[in-house]
Protein backbone atom coordinates (compact mmCIF):
# COMPACT_ATOMS: atom_id res chain seq x y z
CA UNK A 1 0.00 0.00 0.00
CA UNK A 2 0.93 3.87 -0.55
CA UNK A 3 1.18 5.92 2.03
CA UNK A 4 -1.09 8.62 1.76
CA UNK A 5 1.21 11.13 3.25
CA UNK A 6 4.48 12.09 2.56
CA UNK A 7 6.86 11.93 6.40
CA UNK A 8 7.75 14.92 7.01
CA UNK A 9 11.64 14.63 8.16
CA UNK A 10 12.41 18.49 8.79
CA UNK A 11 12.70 18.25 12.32
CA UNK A 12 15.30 15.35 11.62
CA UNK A 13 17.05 16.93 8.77
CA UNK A 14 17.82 19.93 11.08
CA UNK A 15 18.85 17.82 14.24
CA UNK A 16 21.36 16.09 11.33
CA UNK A 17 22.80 19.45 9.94
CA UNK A 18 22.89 20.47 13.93
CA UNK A 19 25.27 17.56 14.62
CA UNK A 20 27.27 17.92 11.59
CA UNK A 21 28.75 21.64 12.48
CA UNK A 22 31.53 22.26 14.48
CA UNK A 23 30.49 22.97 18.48
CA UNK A 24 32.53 24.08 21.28
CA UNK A 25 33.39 21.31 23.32
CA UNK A 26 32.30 20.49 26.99
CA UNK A 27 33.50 17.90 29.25
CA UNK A 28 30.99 15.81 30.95
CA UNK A 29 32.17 13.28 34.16
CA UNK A 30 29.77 10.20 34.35
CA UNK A 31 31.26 8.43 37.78
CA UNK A 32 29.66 5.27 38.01
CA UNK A 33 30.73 1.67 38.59
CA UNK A 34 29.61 -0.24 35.63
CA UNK A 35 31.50 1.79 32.85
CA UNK A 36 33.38 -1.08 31.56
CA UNK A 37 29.96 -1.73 30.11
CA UNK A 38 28.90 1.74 28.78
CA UNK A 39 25.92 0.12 27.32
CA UNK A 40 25.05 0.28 31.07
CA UNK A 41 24.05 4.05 30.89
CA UNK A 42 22.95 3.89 26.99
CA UNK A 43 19.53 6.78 28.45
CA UNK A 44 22.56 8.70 30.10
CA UNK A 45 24.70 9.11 27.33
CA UNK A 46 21.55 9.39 24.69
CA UNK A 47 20.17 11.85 27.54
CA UNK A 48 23.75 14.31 27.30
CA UNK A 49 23.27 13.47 23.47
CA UNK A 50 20.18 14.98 22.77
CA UNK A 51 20.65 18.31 25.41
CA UNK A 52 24.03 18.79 23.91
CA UNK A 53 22.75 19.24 20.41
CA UNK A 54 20.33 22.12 21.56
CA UNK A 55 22.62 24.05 23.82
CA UNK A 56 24.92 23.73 20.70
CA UNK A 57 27.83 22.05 22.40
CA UNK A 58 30.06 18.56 21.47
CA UNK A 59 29.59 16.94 24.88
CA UNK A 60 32.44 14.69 25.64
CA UNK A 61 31.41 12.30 28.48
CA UNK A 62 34.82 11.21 30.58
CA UNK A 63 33.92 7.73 31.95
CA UNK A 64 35.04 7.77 35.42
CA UNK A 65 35.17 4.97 37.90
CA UNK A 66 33.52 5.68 40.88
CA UNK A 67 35.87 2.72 43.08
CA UNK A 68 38.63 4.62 40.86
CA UNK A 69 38.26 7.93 42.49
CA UNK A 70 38.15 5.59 46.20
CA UNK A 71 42.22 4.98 45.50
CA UNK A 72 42.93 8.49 44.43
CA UNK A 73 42.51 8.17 40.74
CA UNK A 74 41.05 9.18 38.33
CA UNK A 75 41.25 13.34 39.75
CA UNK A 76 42.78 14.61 36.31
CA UNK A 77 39.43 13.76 34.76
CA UNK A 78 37.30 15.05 37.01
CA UNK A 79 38.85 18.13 37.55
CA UNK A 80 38.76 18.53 33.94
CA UNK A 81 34.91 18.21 33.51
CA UNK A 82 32.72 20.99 33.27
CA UNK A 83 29.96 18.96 34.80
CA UNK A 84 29.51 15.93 36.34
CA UNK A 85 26.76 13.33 36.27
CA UNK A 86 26.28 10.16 39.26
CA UNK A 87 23.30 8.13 37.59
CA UNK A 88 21.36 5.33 38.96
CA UNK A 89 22.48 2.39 40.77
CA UNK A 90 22.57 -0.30 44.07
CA UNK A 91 24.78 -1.45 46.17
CA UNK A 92 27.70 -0.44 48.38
CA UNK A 93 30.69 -0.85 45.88
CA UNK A 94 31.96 2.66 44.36
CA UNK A 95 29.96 4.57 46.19
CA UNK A 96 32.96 6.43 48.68
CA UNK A 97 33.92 7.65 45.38
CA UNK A 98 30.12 8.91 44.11
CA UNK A 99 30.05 10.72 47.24
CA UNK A 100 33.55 11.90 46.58
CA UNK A 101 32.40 13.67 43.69
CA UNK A 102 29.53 14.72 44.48
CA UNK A 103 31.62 16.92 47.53
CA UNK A 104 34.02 18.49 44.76
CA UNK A 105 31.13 19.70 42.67
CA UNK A 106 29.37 21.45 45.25
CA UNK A 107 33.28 23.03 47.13
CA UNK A 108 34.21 23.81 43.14
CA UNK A 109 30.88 24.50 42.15
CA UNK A 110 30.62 22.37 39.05
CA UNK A 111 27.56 21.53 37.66
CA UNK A 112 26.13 18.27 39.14
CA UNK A 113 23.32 16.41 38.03
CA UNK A 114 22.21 13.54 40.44
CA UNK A 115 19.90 10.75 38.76
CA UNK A 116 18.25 8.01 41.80
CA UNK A 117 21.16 7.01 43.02
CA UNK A 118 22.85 10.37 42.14
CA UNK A 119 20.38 11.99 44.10
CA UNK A 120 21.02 10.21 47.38
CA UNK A 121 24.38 10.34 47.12
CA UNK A 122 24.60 14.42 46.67
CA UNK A 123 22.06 14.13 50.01
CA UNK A 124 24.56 11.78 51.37
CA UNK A 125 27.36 14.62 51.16
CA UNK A 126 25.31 17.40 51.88
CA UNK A 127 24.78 15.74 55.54
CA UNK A 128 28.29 15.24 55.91
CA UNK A 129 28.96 18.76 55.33
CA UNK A 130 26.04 19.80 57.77
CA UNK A 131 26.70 17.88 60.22
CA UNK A 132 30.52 17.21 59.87
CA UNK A 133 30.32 13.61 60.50
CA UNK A 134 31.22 10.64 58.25
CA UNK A 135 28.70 8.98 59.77
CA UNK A 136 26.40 10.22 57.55
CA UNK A 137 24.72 7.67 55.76
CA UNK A 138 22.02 5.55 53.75
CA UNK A 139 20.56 2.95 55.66
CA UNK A 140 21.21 1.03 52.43
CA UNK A 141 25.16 0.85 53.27
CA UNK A 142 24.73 1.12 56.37
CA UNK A 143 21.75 0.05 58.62
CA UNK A 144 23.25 1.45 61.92
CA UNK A 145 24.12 4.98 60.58
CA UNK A 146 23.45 8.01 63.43
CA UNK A 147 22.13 9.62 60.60
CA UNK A 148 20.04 7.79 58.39
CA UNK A 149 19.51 10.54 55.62
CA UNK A 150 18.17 7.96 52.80
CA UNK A 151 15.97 5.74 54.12
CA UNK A 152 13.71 2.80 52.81
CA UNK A 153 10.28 3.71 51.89
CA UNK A 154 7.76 2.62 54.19
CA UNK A 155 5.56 0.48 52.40
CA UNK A 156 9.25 -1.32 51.29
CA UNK A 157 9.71 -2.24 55.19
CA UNK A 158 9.69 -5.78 55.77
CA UNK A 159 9.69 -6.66 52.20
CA UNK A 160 11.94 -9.98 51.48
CA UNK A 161 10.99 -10.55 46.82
CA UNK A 162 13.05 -7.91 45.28
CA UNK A 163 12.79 -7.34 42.12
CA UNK A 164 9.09 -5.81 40.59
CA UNK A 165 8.61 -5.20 44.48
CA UNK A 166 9.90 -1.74 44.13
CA UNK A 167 8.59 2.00 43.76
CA UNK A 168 8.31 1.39 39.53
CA UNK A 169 6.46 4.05 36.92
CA UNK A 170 5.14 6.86 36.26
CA UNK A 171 4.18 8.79 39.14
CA UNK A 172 3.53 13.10 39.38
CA UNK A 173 5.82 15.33 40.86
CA UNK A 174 4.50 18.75 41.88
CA UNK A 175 7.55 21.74 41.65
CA UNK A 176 7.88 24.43 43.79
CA UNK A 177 8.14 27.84 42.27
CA UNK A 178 11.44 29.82 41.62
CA UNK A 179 13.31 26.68 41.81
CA UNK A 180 16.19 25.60 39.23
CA UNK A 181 13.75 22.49 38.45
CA UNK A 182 10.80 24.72 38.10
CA UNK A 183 12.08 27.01 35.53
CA UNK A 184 13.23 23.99 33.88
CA UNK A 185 10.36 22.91 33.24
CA UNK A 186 8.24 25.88 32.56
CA UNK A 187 5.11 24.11 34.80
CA UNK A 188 4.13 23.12 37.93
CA UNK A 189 3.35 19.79 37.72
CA UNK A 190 5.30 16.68 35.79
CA UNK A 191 5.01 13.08 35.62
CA UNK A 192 8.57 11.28 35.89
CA UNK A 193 9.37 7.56 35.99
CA UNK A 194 10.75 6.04 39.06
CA UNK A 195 12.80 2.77 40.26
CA UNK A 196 13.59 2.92 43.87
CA UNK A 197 13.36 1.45 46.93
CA UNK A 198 15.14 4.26 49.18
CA UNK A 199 14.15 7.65 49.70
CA UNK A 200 15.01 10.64 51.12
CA UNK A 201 14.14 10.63 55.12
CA UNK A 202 11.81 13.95 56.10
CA UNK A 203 13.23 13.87 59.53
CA UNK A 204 15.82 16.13 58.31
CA UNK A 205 14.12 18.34 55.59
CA UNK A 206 14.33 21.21 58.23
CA UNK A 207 17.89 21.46 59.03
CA UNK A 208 18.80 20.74 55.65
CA UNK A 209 16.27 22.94 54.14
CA UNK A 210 17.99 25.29 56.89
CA UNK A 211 21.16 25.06 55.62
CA UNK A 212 20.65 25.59 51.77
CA UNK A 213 19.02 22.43 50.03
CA UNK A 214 15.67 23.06 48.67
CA UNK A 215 13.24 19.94 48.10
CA UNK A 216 12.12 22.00 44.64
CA UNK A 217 10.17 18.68 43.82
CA UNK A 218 7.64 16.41 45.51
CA UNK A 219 5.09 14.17 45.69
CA UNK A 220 1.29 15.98 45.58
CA UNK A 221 0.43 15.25 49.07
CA UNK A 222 4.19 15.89 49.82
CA UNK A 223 5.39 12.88 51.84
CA UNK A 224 8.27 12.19 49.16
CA UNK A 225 10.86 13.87 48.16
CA UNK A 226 11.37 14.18 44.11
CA UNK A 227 13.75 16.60 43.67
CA UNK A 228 16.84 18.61 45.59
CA UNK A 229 18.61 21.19 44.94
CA UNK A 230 21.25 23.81 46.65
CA UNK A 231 20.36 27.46 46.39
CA UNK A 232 23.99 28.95 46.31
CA UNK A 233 25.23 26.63 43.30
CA UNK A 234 24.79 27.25 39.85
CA UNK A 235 23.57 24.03 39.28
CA UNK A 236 23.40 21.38 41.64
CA UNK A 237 20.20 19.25 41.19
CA UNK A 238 19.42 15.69 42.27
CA UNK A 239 16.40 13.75 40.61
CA UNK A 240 14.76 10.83 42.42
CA UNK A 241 13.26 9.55 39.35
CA UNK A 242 15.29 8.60 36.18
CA UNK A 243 15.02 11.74 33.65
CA UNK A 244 16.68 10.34 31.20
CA UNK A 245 13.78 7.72 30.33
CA UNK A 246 12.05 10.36 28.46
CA UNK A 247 14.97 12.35 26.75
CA UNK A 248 13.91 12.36 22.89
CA UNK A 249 16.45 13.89 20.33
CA UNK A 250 14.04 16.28 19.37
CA UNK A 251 12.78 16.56 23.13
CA UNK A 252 15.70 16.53 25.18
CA UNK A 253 14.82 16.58 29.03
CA UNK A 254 14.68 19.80 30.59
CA UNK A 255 17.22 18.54 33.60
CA UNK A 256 19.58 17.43 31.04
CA UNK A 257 19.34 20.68 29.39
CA UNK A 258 19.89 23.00 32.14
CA UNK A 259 22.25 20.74 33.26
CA UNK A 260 24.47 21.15 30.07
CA UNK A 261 23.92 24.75 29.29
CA UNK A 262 24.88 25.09 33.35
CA UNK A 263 28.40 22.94 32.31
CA UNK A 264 28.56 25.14 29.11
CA UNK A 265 29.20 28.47 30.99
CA UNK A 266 31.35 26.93 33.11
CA UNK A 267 33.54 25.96 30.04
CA UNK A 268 32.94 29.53 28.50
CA UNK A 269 34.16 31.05 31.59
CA UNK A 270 37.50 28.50 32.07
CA UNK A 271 38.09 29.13 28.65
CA UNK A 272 38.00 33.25 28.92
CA UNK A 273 40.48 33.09 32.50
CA UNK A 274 42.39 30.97 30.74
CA UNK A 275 42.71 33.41 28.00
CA UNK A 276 43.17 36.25 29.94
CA UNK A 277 45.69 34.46 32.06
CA UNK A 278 47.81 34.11 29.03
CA UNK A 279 47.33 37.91 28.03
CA UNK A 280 48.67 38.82 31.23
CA UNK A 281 51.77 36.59 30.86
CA UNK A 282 52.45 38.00 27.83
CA UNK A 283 52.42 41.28 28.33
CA UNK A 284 54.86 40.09 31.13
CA UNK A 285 57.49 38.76 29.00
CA UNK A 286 57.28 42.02 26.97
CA UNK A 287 57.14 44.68 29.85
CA UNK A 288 60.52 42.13 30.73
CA UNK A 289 61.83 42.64 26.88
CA UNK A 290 61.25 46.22 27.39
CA UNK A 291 59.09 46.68 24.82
């Protein structure tokens, strides 16, 4: 059969001649644990992909290990990136090292974009800093912590089949207004898809709230935590859901995007003391030449 109706591919014939000119390059750290297998993070690199080509920047993502940055490696990379990304995962391996960099973007002020995991682990450090303890912890690595900051949901509690047992889905997230995430998003109200068994533990939305994180997302009858943020960073923002499930080339996700237009002023702004840096030296060596 015919189609009756020619496709119309202008939106993808512009997205192609978008990707085939020359950008500026910015450096993007993904610090995760299961990089030997990229494939592992496919919706976080498509995700960085897709924002990338509207901010008009070549994101390079520098695959960092998180157990790497444990043993003191991996710092030239990081301290290269002009934003860094901790996605989603489980388990107590790597994560010193998430936590790790999630402190040095928030002292340095590099864009950081938490995802789940990423997300806990930037509320993880936050505590640490508040209340200068190490002790600050998720219940998840450690079921004793003083200060269980992440917590298991409550209807997870006594739960034994993992697996589909899990918060899973599609579930609304209501933004508070004159937030990073809310001008982001350009509404109030947002559906987001979620895997998670851990959350963040109200107990301490005062102090922290106190102290500079905003909860800039929620649930609608706001037991849950959806989405933090700092105030006095450019662009620190931790999702509980998973963004990057609904990052479309010709949609990118408004996280990713803010995220990577955040990283590409950073880059901007590297690249103009850098410059000016070098003036300065050379008009050194000449005032030195007496010229």
């Amino acid at each position: 059969l015919e189609s009756r109706k020619k496709p119309d591919w202008t939106e993808w014939e512009s997205l192609i001649a978008e990707q085939r000119k020359p950008r500026p390059k910015v450096r993007i750290a993904l610090v995760g644990k299961y990089i030997e297998l990229k494939d592992a993070y496919m919706s976080v690199r498509e995700a960085v992909r897709h924002a990338s080509l509207t901010a008009g920047v070549d994101a390079e993502i520098l695959w960092l290990h998180s157990a790497d940055l444990e043993r003191g490696k991996g710092w030239d990379e990081l301290e290269q990136a002009d934003g860094i990304i901790v996605p989603g995962g489980f388990g107590a391996r790597g994560i010193e090292g998430k936590i790790t960099a999630a402190r040095y973007a928030r002292e340095k002020r590099v864009p950081y974009l938490g995802l789940c995991l990423g997300m806990q682990v930037m509320v993880i450090e936050f505590g640490r800093y508040v209340f200068d303890s190490e002790d600050v912890n998720s219940t998840e690595f450690n079921r004793i912590t003083p200060h269980p900051v992440i917590d298991l949901l409550p209807e997870q509690r006594g739960i034994g089949e993992l697996g589909g047992t899990m918060r899973l889905g599609l579930y609304p997230c209501q933004l508070l207004d004159g937030t990073i995430a809310a001008a982001a998003y350009g509404q109030s109200l947002v559906q987001e898809r979620h895997r998670h068994r851990f959350e963040f533990n109200n107990n301490y939305r005062e102090i922290f709230n106190s102290k500079g994180m905003v909860f800039s997302g929620e649930s609608p009858d706001g037991k849950l935590v959806e989405i933090a943020e700092l105030t006095d960073h450019p662009f620190m923002v931790g999702s509980q859901f998973h963004p990057e499930f609904l990052s479309r080339p010709n949609r990118p996700h408004p996280l990713f995007k803010c995220f990577i237009e955040a990283a590409a002023r950073l880059s901007r702004e590297r690249q103009d003391d850098s410059q000016l840096v070098a003036e300065q030296s050379m008009d050194g060596e000449e005032t030195a030449k007496g010229v």
